[in-house]
Protein backbone atom coordinates (compact mmCIF):
# COMPACT_ATOMS: atom_id res chain seq x y z
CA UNK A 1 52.24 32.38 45.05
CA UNK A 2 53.57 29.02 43.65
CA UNK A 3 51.56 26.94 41.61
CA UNK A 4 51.34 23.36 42.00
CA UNK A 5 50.22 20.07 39.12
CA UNK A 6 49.22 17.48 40.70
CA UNK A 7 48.46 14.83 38.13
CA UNK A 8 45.57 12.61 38.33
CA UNK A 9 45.60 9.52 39.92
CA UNK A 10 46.22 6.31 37.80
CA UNK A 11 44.24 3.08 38.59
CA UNK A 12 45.61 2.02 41.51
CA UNK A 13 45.64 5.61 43.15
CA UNK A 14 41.85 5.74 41.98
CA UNK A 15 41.61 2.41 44.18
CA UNK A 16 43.17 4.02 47.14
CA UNK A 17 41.08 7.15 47.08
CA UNK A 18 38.12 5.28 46.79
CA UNK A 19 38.83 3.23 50.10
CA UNK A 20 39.41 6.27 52.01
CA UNK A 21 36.05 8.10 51.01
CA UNK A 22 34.28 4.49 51.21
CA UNK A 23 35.45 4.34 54.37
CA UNK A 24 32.89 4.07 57.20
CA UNK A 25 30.04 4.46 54.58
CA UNK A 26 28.12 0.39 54.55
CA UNK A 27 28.91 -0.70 51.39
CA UNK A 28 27.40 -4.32 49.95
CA UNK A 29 29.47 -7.23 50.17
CA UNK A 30 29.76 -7.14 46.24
CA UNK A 31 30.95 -3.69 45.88
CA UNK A 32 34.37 -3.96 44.36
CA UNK A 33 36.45 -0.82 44.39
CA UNK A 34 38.89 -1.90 41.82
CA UNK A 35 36.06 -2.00 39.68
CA UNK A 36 34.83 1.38 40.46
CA UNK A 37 38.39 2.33 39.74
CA UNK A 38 38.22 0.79 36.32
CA UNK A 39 35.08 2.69 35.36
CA UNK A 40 36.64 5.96 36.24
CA UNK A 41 39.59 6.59 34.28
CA UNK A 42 40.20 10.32 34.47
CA UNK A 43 38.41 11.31 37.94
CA UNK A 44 39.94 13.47 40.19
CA UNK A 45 40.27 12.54 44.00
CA UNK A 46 37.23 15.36 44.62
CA UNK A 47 35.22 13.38 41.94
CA UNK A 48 35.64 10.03 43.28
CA UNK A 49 35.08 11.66 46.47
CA UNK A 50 31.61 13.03 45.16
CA UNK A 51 30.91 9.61 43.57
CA UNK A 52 30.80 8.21 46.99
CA UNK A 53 28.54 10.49 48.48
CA UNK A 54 26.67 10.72 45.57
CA UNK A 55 25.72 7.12 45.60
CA UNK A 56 25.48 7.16 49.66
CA UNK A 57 22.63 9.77 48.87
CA UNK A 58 21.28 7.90 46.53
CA UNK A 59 20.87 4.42 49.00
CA UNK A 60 19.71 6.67 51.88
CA UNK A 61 16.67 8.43 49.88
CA UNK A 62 15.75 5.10 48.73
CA UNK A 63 15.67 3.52 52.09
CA UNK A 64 18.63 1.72 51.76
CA UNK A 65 20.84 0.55 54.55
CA UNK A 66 23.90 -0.05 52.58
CA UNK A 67 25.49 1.24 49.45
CA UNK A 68 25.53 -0.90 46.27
CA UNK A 69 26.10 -1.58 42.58
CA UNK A 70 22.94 0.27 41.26
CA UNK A 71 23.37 3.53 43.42
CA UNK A 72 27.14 3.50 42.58
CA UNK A 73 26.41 2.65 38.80
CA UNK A 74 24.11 5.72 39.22
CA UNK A 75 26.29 8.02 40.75
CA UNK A 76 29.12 7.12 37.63
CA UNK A 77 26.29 8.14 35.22
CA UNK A 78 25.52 11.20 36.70
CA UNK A 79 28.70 12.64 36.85
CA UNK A 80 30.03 11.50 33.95
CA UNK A 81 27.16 12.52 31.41
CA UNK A 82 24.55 14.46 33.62
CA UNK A 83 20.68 13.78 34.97
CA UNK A 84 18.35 11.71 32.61
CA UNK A 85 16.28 14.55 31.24
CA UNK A 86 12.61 14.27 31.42
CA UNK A 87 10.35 13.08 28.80
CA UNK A 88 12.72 11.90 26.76
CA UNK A 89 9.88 10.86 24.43
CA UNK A 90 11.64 10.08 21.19
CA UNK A 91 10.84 8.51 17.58
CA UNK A 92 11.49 5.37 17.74
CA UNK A 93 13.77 6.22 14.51
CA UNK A 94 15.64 8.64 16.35
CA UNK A 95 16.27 5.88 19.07
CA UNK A 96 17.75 3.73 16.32
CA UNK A 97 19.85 6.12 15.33
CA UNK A 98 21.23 7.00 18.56
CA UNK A 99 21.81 3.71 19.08
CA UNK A 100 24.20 2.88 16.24
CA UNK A 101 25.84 5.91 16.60
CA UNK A 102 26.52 5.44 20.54
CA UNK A 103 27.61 1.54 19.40
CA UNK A 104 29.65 2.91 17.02
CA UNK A 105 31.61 4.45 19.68
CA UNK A 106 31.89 1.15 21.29
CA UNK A 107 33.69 -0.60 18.00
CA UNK A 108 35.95 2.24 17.77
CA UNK A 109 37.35 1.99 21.25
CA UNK A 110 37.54 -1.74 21.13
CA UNK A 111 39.88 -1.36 18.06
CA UNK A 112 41.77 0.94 19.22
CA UNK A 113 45.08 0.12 20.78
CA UNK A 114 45.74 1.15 24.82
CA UNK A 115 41.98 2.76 25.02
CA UNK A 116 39.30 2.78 28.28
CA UNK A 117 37.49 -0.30 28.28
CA UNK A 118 33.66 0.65 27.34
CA UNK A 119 31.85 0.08 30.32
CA UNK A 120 28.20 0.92 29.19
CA UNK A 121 26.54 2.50 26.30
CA UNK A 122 23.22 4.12 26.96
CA UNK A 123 20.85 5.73 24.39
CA UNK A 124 18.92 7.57 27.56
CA UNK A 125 18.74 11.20 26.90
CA UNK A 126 21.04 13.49 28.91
């Protein structure tokens, strides 16, 4: 058996693979797939593949005849760090330090040369 790498895709593949798995699903006028590509440095083909249908999924169950920023903003979350976990009830201390911890992260990656934009930080439990 041979074994083969296939690297994964840079930005504009990202683009690409995201226009054939949007295809035929209704997406809002606004949806921009270069931005989607942006926010998903690292995905596979199969993830951006899920992201799609995740957030098609997502629009149906609410009623929703098209596809659109929240559902796909949703769909990046819960791939990237998991489901919001339930009763996330914290100190309000706790919160605070969460938060400058997670903006922490955000300072570092601004200073750092040639690294991923930040595209959200999010103290929600996951």
């Amino acid at each position: 058996d041979r074994k083969v790498t296939v690297d994964l895709p840079d930005f504009k593949g990202r683009t690409r693979i995201l226009g054939v798995h949007s295809r035929g699903k209704p997406l809002e006028p606004d949806v921009d797939l270069e931005a989607i590509a942006r926010r998903t440095p690292g995905y596979s083909g199969a993830q951006l593949e899920n992201l799609m249908n995740e957030a098609a999924i997502t629009a149906a169950r609410a009623g929703k005849a098209t596809i659109g920023w929240e559902q796909i903003d949703g769909a990046v979350d819960r791939l990237m760090v998991g489901l919001e976990k339930e009763g996330g009830n914290q100190l309000p201390r706790l919160k605070e330090l969460v938060a400058y911890h997670e903006a922490g992260h955000a300072i570092v990656g601004a200073l750092v040369p040639d690294y991923d934009q930040v595209q959200k930080i999010s103290i929600i439990p996951r």
